[in-house]
N, C-alpha and C. Protein backbone atom coordinates (compact mmCIF):
# COMPACT_ATOMS: atom_id res chain seq x y z
N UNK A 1 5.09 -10.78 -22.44
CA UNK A 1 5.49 -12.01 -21.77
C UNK A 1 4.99 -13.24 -22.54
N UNK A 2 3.88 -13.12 -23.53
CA UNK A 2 3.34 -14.22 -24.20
C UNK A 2 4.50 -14.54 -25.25
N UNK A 3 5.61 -13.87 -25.67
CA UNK A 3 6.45 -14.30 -26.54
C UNK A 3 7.23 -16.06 -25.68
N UNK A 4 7.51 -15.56 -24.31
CA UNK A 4 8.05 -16.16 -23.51
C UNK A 4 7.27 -17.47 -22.95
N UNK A 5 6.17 -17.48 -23.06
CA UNK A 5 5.31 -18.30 -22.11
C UNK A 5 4.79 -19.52 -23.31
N UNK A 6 4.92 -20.91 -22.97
CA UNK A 6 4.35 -22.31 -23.96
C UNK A 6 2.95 -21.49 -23.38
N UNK A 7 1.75 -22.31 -24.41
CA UNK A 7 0.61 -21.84 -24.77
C UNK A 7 -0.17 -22.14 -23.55
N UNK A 8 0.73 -23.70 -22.91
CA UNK A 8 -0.30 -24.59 -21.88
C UNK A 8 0.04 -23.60 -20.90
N UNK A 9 1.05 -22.75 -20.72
CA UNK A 9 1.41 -21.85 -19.52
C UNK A 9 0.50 -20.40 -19.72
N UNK A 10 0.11 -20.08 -20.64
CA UNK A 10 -1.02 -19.13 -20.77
C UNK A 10 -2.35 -19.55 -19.95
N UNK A 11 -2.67 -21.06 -20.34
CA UNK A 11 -3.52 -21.69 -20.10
C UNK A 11 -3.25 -21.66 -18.27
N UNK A 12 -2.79 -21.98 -17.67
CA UNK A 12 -2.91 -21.83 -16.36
C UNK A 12 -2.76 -20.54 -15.74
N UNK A 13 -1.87 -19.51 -16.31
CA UNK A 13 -2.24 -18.49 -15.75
C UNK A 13 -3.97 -17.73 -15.75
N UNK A 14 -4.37 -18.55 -16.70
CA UNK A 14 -5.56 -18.24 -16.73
C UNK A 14 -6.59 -18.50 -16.05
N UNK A 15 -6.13 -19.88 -15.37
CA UNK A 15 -7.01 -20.92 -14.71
C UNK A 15 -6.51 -20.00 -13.39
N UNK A 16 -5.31 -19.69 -13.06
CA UNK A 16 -4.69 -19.49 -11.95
C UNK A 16 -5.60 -18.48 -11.47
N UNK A 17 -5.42 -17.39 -12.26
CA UNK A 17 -6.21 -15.61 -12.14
C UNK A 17 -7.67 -15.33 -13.06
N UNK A 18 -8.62 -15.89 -13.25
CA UNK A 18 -9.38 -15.47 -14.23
C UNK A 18 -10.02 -14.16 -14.08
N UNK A 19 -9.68 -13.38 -13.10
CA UNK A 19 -10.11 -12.21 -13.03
C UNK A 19 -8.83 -11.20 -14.10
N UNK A 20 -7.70 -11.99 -14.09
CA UNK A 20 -6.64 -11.11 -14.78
C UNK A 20 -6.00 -11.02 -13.96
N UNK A 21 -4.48 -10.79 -14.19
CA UNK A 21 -3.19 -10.40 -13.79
C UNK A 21 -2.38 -9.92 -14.57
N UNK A 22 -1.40 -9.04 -13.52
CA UNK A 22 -0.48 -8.16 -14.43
C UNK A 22 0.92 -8.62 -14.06
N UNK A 23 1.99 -9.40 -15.46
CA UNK A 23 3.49 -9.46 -14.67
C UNK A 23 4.21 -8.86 -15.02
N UNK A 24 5.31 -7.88 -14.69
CA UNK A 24 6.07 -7.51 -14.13
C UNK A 24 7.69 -7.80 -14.50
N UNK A 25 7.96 -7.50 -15.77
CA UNK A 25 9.64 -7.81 -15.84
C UNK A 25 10.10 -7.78 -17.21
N UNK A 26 11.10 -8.61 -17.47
CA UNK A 26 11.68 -7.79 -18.70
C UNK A 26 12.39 -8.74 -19.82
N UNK A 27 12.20 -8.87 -20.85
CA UNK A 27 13.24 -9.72 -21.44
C UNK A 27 14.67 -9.68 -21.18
N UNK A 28 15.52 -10.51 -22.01
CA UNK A 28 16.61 -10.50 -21.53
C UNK A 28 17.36 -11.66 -22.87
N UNK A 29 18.35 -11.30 -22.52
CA UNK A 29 19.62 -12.42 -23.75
C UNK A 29 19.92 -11.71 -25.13
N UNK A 30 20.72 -12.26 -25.76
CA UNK A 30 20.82 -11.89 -27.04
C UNK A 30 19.74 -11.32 -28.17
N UNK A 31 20.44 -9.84 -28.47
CA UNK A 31 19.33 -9.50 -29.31
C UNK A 31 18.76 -8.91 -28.74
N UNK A 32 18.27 -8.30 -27.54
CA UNK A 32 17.16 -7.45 -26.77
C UNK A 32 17.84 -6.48 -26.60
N UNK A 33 19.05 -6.29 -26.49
CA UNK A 33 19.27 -5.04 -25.93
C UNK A 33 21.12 -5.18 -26.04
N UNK A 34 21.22 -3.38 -25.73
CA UNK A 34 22.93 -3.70 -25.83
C UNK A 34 23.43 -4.17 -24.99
N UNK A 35 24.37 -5.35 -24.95
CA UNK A 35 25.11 -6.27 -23.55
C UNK A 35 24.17 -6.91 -23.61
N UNK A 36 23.32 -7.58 -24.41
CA UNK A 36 22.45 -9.06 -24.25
C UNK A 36 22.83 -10.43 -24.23
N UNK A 37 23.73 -10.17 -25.04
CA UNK A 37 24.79 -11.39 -25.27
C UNK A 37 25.22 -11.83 -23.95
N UNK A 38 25.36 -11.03 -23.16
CA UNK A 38 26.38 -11.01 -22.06
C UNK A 38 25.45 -12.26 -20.97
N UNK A 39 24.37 -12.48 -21.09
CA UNK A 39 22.71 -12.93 -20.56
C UNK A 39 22.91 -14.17 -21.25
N UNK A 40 23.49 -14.53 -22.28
CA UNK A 40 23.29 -15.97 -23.13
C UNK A 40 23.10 -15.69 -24.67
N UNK A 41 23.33 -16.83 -25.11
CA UNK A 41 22.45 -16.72 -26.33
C UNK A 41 20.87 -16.70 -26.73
N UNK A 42 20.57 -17.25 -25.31
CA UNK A 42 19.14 -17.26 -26.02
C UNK A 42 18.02 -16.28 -25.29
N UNK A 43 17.09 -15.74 -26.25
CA UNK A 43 16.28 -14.88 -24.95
C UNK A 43 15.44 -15.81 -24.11
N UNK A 44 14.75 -14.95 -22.85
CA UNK A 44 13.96 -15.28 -22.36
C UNK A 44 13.48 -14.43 -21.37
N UNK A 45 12.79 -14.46 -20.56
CA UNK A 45 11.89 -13.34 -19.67
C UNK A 45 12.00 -13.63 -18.33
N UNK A 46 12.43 -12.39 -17.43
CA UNK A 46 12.47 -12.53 -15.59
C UNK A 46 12.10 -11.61 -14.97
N UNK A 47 10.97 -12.56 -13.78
CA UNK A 47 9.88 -11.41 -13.77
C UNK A 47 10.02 -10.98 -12.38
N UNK A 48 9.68 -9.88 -12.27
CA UNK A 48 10.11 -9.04 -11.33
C UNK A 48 8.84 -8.61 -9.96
N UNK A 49 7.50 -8.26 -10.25
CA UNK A 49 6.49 -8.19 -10.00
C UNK A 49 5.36 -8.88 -10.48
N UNK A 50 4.39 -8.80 -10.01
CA UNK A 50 3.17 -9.32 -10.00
C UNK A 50 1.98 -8.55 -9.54
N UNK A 51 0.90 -8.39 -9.81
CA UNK A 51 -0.43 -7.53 -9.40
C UNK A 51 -1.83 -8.28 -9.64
N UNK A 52 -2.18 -8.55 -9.32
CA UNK A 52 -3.98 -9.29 -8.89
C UNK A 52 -4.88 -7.89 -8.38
N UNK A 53 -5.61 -7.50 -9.31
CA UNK A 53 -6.13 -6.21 -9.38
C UNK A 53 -5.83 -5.17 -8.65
N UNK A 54 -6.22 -4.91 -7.44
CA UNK A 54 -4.89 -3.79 -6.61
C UNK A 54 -4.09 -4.22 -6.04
N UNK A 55 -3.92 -5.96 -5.52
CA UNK A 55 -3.12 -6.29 -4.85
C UNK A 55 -1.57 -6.64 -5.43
N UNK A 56 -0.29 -5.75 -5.05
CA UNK A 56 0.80 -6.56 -5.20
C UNK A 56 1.22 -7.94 -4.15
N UNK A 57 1.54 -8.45 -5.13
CA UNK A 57 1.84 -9.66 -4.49
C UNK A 57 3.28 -10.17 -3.58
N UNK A 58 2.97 -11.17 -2.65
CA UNK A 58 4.26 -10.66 -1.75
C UNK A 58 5.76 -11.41 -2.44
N UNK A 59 6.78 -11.02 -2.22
CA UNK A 59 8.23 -12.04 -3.01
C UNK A 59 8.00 -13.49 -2.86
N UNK A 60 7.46 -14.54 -1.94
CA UNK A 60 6.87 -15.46 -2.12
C UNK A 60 6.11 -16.32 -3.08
N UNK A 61 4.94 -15.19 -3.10
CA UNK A 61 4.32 -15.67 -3.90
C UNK A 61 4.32 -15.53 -5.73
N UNK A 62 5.21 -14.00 -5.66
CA UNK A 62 5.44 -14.00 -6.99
C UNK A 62 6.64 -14.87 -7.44
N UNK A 63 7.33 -15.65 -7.06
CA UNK A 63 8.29 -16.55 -6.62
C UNK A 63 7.22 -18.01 -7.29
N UNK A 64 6.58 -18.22 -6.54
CA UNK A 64 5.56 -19.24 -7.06
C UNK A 64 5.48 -19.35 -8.16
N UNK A 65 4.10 -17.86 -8.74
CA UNK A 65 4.14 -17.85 -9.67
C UNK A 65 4.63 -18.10 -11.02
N UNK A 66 6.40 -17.55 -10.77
CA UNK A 66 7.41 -17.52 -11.44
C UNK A 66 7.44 -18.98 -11.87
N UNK A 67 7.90 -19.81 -10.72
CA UNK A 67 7.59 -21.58 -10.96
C UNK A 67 6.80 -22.14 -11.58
N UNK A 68 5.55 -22.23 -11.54
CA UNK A 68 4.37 -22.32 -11.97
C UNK A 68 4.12 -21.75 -13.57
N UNK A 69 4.74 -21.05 -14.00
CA UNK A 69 4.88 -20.47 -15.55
C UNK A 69 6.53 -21.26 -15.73
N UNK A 70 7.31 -21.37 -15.38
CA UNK A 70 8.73 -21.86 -15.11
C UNK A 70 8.89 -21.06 -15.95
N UNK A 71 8.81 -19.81 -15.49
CA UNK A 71 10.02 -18.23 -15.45
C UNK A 71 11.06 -18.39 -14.49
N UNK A 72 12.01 -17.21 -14.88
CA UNK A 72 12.72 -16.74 -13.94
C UNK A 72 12.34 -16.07 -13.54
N UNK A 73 12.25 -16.03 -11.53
CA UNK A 73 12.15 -14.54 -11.22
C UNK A 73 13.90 -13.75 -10.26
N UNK A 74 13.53 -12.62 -10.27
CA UNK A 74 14.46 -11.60 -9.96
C UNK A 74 15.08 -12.19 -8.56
N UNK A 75 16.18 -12.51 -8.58
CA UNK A 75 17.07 -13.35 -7.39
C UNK A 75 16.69 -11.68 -6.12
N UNK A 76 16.88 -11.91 -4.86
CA UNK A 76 16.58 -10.97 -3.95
C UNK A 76 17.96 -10.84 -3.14
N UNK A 77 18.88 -9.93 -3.32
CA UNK A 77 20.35 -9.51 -2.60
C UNK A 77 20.01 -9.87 -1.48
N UNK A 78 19.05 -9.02 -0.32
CA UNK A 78 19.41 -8.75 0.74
C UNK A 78 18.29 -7.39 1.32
N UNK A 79 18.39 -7.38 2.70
CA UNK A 79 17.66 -6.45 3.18
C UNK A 79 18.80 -5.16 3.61
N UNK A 80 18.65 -3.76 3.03
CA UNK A 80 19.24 -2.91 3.26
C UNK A 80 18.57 -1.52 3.27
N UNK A 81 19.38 -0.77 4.30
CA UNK A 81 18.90 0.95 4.32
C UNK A 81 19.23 1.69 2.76
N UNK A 82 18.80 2.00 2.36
CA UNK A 82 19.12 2.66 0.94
C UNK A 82 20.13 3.00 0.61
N UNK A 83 20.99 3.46 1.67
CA UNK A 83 22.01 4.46 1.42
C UNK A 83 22.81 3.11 1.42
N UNK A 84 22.85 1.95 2.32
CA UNK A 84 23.62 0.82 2.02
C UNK A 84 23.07 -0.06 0.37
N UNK A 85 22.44 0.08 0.16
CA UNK A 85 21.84 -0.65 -1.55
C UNK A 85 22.62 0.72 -2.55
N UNK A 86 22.72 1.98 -2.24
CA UNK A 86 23.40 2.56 -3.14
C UNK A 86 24.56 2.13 -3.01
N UNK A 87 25.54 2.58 -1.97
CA UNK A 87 27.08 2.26 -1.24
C UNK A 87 26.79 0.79 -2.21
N UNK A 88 26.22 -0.31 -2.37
CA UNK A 88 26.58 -1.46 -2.58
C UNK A 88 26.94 -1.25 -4.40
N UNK A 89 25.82 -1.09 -4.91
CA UNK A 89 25.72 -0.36 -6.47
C UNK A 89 27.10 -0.05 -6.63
N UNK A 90 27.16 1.41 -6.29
CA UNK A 90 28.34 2.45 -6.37
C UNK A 90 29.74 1.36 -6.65
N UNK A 91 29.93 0.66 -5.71
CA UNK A 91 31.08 0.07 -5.49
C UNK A 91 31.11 -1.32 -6.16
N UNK A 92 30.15 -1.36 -7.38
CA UNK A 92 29.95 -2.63 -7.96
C UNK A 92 29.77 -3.72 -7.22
N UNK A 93 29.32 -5.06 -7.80
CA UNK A 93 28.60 -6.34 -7.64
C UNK A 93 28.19 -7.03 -8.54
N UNK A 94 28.84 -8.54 -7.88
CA UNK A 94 29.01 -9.35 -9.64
C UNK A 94 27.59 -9.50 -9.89
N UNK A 95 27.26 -9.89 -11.15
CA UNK A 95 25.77 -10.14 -11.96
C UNK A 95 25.57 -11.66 -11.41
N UNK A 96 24.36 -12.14 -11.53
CA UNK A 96 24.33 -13.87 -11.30
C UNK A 96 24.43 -14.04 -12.46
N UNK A 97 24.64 -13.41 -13.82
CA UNK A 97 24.46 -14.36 -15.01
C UNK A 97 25.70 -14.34 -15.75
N UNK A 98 26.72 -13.57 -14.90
CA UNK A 98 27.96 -14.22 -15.88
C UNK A 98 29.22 -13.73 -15.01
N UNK A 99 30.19 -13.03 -15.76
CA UNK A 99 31.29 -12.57 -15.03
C UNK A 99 31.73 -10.95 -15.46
N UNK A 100 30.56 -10.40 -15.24
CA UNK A 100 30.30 -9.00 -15.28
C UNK A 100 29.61 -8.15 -13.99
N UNK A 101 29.48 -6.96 -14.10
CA UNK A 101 28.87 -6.58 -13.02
C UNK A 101 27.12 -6.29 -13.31
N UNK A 102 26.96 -6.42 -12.42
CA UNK A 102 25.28 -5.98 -12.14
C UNK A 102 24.80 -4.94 -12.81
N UNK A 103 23.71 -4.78 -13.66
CA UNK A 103 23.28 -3.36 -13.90
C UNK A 103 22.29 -2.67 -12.88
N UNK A 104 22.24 -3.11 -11.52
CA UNK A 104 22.08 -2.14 -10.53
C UNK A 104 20.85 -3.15 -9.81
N UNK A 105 20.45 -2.84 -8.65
CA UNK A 105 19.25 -3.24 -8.05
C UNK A 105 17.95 -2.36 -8.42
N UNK A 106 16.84 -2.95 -8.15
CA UNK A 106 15.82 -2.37 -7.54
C UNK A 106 15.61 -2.51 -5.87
N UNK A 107 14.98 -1.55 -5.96
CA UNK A 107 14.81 -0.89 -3.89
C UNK A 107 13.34 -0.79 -3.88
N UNK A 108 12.98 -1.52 -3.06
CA UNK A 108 11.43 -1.32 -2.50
C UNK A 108 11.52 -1.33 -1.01
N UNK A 109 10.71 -0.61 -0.19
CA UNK A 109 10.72 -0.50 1.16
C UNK A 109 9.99 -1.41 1.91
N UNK A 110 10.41 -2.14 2.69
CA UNK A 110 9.75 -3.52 3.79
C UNK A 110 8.53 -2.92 3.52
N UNK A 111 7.90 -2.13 4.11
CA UNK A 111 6.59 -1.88 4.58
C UNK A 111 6.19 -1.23 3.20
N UNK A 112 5.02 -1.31 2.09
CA UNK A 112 4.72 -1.02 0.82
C UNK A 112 4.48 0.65 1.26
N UNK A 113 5.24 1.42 0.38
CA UNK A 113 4.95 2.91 -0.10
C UNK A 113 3.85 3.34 -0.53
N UNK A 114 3.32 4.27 -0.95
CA UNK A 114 2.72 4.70 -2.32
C UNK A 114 2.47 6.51 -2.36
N UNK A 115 2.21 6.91 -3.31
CA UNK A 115 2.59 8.12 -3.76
C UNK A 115 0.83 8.35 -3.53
N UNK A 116 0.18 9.89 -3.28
CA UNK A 116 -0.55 10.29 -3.44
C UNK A 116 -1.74 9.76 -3.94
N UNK A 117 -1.26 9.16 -4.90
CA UNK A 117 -2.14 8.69 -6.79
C UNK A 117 -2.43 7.23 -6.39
N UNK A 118 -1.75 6.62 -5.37
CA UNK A 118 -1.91 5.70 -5.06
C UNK A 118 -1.17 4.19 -5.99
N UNK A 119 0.32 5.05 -6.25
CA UNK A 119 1.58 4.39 -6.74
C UNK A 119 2.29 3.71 -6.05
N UNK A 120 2.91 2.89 -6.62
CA UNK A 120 4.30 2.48 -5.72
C UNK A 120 5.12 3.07 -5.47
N UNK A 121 5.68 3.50 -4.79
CA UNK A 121 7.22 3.81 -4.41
C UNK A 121 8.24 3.03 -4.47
N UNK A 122 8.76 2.71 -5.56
CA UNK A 122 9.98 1.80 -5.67
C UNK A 122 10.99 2.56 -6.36
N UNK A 123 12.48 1.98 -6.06
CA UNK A 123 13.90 2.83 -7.02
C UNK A 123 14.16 1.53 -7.62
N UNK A 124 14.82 2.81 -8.56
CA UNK A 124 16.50 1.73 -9.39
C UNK A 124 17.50 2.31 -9.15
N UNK A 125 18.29 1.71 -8.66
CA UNK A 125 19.91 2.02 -8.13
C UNK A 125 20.86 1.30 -9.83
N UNK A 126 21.10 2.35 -10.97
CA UNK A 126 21.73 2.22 -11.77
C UNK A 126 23.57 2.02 -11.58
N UNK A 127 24.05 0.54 -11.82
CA UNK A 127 25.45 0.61 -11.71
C UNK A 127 25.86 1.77 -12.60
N UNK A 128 25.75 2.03 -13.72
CA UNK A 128 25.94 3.21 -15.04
C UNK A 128 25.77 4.65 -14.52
N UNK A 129 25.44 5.09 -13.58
CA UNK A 129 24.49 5.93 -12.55
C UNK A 129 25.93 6.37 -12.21
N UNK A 130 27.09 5.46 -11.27
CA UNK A 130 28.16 5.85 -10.90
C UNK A 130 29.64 5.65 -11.61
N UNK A 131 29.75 5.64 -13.07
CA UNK A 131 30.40 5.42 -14.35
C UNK A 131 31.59 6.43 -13.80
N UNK A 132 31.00 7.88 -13.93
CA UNK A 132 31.93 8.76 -13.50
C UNK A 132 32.38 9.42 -12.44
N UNK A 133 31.97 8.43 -11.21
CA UNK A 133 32.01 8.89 -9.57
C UNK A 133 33.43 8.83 -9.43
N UNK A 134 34.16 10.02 -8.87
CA UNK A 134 35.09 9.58 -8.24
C UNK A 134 34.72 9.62 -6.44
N UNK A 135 34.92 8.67 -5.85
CA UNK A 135 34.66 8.86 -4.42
C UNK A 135 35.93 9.27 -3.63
N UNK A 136 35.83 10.30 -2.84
CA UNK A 136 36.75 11.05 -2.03
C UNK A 136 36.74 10.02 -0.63
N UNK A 137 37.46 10.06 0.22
CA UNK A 137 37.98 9.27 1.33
C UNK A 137 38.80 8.39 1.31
């Protein structure tokens, strides 16, 4: 993320967290990846999560954050049962960044998950996932 971030924005995340923080997301635009172009010409970084030593942080506040570094963070669809966030996937949904479709959501559950190990429980609902679905009905 330091590729992405002016130096003075290092500088406050620092001031912000001096215990440390972890963010959460991904480059993006031309050049990063195949269909980057499709994102702009130019890169840049949108962040998705946030962590303050065990704590994840709530969409709010990593929202803040996001501001406060003047990132992008990850626009939020909607509240849905899974099987409706797949059904939505499956059946495509335009992208916010151009006039293509979405490469899929992430799914996290209202109330925080975690696995055994003391993980998150979160999905990715891949549009590419249903390339070769034919749906019956």
């Amino acid at each position: 993320v330091e590729k992405f971030l002016h130096p003075s924005m290092l500088e406050t995340l620092h001031e912000k967290f001096p215990d440390g923080v972890s963010l959460y997301g991904e480059g993006f635009g031309a050049g990063i990846s195949k269909g980057g172009g499709n994102y702009g010409p130019d890169q840049a970084f949108i962040l998705f999560d946030v962590r303050v030593g065990d704590w994840w942080l709530q969409r709010a506040a990593v929202d803040d954050v996001a501001r406060t570094l003047e990132l992008r963070s990850v626009r939020v669809i909607g509240d849905f049962a899974l099987s409706e966030a797949i059904e939505l996937v499956e059946k495509g949904f335009q992208s916010e960044f151009g006039d293509f479709l979405a490469e899929g959501l992430i799914a996290e559950p209202v109330v925080p998950m975690f696995s055994r190990k003391g993980e998150r429980i979160i999905t990715k609902i891949k549009t590419r996932d249903f390339k070769n679905v034919v749906r019956k009905g």
